[in-house]
N, C-alpha and C. Protein backbone atom coordinates (compact mmCIF):
# COMPACT_ATOMS: atom_id res chain seq x y z
N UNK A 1 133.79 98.24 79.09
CA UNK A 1 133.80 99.11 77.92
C UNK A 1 132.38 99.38 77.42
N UNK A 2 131.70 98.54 77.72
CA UNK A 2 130.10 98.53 76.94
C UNK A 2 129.55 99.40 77.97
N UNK A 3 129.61 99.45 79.47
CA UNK A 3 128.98 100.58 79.93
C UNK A 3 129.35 102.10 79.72
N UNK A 4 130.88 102.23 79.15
CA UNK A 4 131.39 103.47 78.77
C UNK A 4 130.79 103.89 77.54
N UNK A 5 130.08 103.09 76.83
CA UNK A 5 129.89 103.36 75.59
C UNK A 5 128.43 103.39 75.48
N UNK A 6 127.62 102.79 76.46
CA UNK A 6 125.99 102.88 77.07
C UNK A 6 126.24 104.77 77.19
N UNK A 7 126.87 105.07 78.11
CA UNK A 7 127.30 106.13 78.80
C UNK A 7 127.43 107.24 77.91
N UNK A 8 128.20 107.25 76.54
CA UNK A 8 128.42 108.30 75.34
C UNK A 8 127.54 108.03 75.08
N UNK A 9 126.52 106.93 74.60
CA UNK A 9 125.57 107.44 73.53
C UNK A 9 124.04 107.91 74.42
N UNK A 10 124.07 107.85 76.06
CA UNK A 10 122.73 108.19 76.71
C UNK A 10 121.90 107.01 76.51
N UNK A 11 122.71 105.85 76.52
CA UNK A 11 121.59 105.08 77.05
C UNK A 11 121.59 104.64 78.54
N UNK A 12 122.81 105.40 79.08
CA UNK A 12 122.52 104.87 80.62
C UNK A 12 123.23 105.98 81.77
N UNK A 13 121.78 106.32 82.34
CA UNK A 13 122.27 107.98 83.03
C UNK A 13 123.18 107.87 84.17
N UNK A 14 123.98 108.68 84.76
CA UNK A 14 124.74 108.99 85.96
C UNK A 14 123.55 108.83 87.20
N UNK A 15 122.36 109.84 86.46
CA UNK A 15 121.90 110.25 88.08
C UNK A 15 121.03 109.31 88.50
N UNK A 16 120.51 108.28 88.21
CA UNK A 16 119.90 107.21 89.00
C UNK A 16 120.62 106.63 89.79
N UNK A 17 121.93 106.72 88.94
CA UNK A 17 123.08 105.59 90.09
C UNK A 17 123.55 105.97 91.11
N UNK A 18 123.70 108.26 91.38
CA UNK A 18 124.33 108.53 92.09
C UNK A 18 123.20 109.18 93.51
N UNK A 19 122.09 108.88 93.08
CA UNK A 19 120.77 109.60 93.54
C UNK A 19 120.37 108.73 94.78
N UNK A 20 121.25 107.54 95.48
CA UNK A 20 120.76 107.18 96.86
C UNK A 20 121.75 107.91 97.14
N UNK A 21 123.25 108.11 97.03
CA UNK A 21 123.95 108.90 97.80
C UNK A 21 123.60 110.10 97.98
N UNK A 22 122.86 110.84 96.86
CA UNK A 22 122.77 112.32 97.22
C UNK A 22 121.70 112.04 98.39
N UNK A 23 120.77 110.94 98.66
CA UNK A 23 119.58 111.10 99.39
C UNK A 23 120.20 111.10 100.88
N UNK A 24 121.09 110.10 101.10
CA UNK A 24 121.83 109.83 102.36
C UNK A 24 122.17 110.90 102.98
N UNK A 25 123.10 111.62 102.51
CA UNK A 25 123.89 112.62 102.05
C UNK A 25 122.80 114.08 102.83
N UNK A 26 121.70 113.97 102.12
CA UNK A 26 120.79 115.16 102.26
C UNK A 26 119.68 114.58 103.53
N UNK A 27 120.06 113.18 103.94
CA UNK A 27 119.01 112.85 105.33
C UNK A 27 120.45 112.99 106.77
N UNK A 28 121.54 112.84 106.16
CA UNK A 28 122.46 112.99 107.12
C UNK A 28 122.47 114.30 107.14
N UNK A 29 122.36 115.76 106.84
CA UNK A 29 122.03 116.48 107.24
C UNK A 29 121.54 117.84 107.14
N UNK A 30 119.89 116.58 106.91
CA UNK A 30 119.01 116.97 108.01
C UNK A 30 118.54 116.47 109.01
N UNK A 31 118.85 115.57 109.70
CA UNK A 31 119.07 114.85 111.29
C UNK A 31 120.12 115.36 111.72
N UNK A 32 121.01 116.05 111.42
CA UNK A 32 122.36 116.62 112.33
C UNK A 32 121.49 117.89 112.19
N UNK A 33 121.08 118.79 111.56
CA UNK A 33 120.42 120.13 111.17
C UNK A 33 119.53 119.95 112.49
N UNK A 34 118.64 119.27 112.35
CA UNK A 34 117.53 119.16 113.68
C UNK A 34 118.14 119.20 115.11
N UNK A 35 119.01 118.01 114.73
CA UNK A 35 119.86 118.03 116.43
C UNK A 35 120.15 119.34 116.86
N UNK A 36 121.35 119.98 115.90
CA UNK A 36 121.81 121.23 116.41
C UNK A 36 120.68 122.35 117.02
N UNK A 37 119.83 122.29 116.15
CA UNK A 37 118.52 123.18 116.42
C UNK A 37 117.63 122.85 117.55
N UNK A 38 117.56 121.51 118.07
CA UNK A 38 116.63 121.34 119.12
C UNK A 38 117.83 121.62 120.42
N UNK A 39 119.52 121.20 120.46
CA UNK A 39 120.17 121.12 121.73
C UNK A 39 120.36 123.02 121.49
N UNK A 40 119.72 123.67 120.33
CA UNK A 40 120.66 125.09 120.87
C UNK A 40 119.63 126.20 121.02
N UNK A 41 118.45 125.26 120.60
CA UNK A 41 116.95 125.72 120.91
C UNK A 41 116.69 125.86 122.92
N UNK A 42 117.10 124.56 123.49
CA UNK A 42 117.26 123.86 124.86
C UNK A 42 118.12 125.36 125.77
N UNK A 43 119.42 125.25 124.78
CA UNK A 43 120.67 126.14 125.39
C UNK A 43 120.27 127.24 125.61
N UNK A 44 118.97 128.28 124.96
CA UNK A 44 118.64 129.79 124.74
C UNK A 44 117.44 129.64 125.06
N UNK A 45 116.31 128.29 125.38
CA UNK A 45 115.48 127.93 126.14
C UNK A 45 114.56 128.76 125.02
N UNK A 46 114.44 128.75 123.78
CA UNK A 46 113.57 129.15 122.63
C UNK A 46 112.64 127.84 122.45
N UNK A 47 111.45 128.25 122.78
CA UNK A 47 110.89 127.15 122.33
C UNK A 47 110.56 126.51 120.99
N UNK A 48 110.83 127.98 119.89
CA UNK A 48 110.27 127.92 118.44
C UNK A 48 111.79 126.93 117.87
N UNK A 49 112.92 127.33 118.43
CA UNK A 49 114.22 126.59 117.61
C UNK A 49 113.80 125.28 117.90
N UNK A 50 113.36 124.78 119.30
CA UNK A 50 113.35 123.53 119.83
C UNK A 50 112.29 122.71 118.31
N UNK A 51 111.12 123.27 118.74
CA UNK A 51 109.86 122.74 117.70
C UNK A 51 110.35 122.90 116.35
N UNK A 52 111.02 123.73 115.62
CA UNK A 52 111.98 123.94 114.47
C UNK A 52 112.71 122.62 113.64
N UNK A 53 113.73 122.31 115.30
CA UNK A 53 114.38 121.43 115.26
C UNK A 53 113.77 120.00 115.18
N UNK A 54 112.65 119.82 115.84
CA UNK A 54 111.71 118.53 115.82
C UNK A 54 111.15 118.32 114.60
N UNK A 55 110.84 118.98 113.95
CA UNK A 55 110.31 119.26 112.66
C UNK A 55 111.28 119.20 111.54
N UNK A 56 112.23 119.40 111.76
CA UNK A 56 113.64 119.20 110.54
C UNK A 56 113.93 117.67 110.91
N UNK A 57 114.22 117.75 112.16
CA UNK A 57 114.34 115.86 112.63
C UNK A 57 113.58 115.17 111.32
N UNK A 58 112.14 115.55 111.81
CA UNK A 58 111.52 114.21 111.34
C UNK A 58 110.89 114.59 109.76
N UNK A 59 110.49 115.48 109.70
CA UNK A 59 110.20 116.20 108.13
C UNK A 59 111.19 115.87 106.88
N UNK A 60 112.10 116.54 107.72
CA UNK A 60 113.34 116.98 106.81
C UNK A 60 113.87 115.61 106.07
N UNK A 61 113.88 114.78 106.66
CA UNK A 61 114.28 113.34 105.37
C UNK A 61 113.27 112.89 104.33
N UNK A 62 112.22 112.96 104.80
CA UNK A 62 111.13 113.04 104.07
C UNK A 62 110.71 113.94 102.79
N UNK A 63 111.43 115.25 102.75
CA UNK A 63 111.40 116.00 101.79
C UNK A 63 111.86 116.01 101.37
N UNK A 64 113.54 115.42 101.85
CA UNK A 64 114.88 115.10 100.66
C UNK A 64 114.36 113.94 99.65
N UNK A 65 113.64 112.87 100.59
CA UNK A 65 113.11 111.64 99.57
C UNK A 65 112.31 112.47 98.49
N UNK A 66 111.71 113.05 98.94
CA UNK A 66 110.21 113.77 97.64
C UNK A 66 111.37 114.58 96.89
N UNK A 67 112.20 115.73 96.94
CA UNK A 67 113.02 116.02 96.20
C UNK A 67 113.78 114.96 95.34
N UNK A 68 113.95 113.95 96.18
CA UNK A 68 114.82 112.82 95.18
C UNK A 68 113.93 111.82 94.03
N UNK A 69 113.11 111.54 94.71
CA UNK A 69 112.13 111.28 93.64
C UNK A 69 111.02 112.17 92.46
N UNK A 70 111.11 113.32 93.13
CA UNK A 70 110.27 114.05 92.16
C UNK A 70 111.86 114.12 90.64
N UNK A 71 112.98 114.36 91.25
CA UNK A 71 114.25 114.60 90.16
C UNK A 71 114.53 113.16 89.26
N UNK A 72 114.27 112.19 89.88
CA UNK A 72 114.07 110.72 89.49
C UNK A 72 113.10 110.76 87.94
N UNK A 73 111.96 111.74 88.63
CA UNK A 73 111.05 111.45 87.57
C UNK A 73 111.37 111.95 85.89
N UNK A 74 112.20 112.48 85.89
CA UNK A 74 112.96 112.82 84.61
C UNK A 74 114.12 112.16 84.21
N UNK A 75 114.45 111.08 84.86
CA UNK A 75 114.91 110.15 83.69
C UNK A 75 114.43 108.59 84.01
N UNK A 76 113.40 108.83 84.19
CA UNK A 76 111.92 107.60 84.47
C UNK A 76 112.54 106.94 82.22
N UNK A 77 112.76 105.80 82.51
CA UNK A 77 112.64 105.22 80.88
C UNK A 77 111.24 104.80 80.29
């Protein structure tokens, strides 16, 4: 009851608590995003989808973290 009531008056936010799942969430896919892009880069023998795809691989979680933490920083106590 005391966290429901933390909860009405804002002393204790949703989005810190729900903000590793959104991160998971947004690194699961972008590692499936990359895959698709490097095997369909391979399939049409594009070299730019392939390098695309290598670059979402390994980038792409990395920017969900900086998105997740830069959004973090507004409800920093």
């Amino acid at each position: 009851m005391k966290r429901f009531n933390d909860f009405l008056k804002f002393r204790w936010f949703i989005t810190p608590t729900i903000m590793p799942i959104i991160f998971w969430v947004g690194v699961f896919i972008a590692v499936v995003r990359g895959i698709i892009d490097i095997v369909w880069g391979a399939r049409l023998r594009n070299p730019q989808l392939i390098t695309s795809g290598i670059f979402t691989l390994f980038l792409g979680p990395v920017f969900v973290r900086m998105l997740c933490e830069w959004f973090l920083t507004f409800f920093q106590e």
